[in-house]
N, C-alpha and C. Protein backbone atom coordinates (compact mmCIF):
# COMPACT_ATOMS: atom_id res chain seq x y z
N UNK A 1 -7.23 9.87 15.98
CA UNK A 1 -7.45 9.49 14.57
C UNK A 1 -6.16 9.79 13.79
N UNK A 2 -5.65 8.97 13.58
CA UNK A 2 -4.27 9.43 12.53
C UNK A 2 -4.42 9.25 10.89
N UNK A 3 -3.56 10.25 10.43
CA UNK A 3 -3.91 10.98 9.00
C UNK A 3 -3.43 10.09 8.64
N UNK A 4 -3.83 9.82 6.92
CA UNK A 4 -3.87 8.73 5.70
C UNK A 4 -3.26 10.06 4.29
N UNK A 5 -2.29 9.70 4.18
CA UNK A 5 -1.53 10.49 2.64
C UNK A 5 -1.94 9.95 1.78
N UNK A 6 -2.82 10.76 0.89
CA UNK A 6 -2.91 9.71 -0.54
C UNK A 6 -1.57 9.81 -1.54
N UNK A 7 -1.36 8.97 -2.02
CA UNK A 7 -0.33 8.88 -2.97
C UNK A 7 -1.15 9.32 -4.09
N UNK A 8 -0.12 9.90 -4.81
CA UNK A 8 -0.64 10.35 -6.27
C UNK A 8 -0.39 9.09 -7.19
N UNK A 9 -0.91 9.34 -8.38
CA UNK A 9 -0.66 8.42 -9.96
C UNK A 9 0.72 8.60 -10.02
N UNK A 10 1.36 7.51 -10.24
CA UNK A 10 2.86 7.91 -10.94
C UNK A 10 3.69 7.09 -9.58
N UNK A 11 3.43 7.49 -8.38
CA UNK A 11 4.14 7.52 -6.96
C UNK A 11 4.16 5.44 -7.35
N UNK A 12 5.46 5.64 -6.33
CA UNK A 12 5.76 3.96 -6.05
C UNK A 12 5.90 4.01 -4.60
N UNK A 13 4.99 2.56 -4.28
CA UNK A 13 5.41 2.37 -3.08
C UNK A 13 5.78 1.29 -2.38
N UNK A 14 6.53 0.91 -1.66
CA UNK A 14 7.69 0.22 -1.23
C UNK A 14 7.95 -0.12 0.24
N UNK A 15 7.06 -1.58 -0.16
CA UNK A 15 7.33 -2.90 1.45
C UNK A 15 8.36 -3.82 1.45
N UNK A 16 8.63 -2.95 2.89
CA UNK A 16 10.18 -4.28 3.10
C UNK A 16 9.60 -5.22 3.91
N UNK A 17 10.27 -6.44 3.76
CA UNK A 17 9.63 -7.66 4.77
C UNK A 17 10.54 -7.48 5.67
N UNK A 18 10.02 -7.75 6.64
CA UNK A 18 10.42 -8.04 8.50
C UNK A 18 10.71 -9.73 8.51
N UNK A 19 9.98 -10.51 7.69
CA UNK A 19 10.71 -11.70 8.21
C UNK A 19 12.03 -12.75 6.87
N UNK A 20 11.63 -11.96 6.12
CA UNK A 20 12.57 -11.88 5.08
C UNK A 20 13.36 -11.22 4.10
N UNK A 21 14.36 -11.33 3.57
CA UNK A 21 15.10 -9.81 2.71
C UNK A 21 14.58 -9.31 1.66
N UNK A 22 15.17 -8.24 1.31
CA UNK A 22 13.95 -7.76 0.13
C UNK A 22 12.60 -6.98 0.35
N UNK A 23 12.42 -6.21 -0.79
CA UNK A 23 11.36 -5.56 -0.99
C UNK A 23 10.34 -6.07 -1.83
N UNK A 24 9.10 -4.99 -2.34
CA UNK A 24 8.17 -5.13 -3.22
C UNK A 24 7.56 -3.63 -3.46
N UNK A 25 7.78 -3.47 -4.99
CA UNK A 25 7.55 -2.07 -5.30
C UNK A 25 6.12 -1.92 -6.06
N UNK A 26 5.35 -1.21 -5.47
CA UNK A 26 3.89 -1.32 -6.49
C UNK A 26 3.63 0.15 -6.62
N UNK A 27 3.37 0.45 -8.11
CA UNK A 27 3.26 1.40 -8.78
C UNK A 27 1.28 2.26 -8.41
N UNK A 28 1.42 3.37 -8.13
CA UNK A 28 0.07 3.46 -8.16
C UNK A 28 -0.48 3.84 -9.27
N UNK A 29 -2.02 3.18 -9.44
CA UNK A 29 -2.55 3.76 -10.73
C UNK A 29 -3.02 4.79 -10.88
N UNK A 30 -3.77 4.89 -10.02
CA UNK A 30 -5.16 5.80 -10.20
C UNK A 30 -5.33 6.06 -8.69
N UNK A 31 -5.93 7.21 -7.82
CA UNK A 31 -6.33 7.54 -6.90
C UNK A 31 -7.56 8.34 -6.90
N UNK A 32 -9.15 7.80 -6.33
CA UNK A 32 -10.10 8.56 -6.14
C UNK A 32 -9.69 9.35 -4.64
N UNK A 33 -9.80 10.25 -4.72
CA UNK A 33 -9.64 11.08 -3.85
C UNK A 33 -11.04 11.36 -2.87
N UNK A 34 -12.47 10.73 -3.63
CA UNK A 34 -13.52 11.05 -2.84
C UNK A 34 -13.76 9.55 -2.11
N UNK A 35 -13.52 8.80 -2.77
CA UNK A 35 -13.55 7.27 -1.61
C UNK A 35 -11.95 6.39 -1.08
N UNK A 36 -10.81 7.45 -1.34
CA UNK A 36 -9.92 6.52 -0.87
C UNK A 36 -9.48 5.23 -1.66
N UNK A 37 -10.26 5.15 -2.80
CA UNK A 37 -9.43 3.82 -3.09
C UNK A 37 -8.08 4.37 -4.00
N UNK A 38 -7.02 3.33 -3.81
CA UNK A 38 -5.99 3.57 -4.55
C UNK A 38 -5.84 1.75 -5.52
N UNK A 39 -5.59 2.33 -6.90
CA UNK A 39 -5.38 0.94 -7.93
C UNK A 39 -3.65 1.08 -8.10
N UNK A 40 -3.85 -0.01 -7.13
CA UNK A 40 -1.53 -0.64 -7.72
C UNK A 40 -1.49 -1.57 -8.88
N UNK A 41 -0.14 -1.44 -9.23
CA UNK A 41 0.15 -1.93 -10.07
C UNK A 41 1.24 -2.87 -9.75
N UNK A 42 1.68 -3.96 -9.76
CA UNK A 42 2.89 -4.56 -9.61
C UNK A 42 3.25 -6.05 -10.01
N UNK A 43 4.22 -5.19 -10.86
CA UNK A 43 4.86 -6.35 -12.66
C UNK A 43 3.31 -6.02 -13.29
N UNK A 44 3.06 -6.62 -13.53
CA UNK A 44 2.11 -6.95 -15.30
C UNK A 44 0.22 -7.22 -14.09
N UNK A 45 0.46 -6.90 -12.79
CA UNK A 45 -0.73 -7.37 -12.15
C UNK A 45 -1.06 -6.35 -11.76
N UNK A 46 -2.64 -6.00 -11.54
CA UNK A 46 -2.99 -4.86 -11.08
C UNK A 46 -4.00 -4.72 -10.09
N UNK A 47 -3.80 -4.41 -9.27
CA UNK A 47 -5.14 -4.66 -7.67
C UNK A 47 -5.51 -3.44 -7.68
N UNK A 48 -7.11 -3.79 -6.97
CA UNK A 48 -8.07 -2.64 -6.58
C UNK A 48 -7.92 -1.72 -5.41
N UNK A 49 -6.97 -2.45 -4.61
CA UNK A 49 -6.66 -1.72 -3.61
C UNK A 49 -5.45 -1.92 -2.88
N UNK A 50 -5.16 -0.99 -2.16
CA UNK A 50 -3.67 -1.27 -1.24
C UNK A 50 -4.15 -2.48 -0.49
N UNK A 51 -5.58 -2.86 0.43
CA UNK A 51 -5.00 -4.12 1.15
C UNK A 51 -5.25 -5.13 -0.40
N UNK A 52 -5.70 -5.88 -1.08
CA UNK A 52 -5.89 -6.79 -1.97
C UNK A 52 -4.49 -7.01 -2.60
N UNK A 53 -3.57 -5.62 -2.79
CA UNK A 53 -2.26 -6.02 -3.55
C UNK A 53 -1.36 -6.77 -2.04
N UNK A 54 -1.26 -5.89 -1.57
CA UNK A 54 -0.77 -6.59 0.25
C UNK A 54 -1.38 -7.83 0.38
N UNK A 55 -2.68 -8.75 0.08
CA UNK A 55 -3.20 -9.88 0.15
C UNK A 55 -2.32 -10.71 -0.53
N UNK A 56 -2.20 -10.33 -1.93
CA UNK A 56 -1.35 -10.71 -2.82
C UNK A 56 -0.17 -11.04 -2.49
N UNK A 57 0.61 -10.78 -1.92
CA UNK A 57 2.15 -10.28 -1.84
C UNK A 57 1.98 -11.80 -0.83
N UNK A 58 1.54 -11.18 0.63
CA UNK A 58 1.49 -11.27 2.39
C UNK A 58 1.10 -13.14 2.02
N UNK A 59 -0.12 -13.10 1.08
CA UNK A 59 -0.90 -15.10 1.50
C UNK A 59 -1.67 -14.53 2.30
N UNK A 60 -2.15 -13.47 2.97
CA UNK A 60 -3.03 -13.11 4.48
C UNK A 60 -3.28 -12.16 4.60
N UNK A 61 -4.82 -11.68 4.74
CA UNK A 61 -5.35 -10.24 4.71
C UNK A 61 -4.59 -9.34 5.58
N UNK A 62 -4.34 -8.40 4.95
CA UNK A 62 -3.82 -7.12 5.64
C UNK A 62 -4.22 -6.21 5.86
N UNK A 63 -3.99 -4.75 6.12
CA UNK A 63 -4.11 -3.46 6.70
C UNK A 63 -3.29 -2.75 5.09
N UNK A 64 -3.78 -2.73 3.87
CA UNK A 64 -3.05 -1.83 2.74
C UNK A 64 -2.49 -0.62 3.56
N UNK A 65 -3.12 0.00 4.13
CA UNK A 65 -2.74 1.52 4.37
C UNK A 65 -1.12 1.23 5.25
N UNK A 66 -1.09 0.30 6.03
CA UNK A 66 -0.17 0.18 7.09
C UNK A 66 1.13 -0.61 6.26
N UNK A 67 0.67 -1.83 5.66
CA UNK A 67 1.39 -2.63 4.53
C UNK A 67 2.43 -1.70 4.12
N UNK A 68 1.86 -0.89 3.23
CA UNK A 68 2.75 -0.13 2.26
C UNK A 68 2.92 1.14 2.59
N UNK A 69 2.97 1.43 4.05
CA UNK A 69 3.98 2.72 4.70
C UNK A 69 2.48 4.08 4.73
N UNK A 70 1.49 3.76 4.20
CA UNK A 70 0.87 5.46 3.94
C UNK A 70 0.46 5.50 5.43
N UNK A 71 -0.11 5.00 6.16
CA UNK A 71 -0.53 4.79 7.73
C UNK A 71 0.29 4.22 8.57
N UNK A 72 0.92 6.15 9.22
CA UNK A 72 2.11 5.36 10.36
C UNK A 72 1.20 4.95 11.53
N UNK A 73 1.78 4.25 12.39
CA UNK A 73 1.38 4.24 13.93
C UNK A 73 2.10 5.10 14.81
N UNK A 74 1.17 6.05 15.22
CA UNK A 74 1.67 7.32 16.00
C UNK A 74 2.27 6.90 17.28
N UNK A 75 3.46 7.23 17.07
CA UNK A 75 3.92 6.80 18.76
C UNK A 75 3.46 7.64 20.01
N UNK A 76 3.53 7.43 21.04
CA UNK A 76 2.63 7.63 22.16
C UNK A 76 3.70 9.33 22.72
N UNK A 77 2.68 10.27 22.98
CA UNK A 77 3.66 11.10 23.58
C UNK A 77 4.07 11.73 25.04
């Protein structure tokens, strides 16, 4: 089972594309700490969650947690 960091209010977080240059910085809003959801912010738009803003961005459902760096993939040891 690999651990999930919540980001705090205030924190930015920051996807680079793999198939093109450039980033995308989304501000977090708000974090419930008892269900995990986190509210981004990015420019003047604001999503309910890390995957829905990643929907946004991607055109194609994603993995929020993995999208925007909080869920690494543990390498094998």
């Amino acid at each position: 089972k690999s651990e999930r960091t919540l980001p705090s209010p205030g924190d930015e977080l920051v996807h680079h594309f793999r198939k093109r240059p450039g980033s995308v910085v989304a501000k977090v809003i708000s974090v419930d700490s008892q269900t995990g959801e986190i509210v981004l912010q990015i420019g003047k738009r604001t999503f309910p969650s890390l995957s829905a803003a990643a929907a946004a961005i991607s055109g194609h459902a994603s993995n929020g947690w993995v999208y925007w760096g909080l869920k690494k993939q543990q390498p094998k040891k």
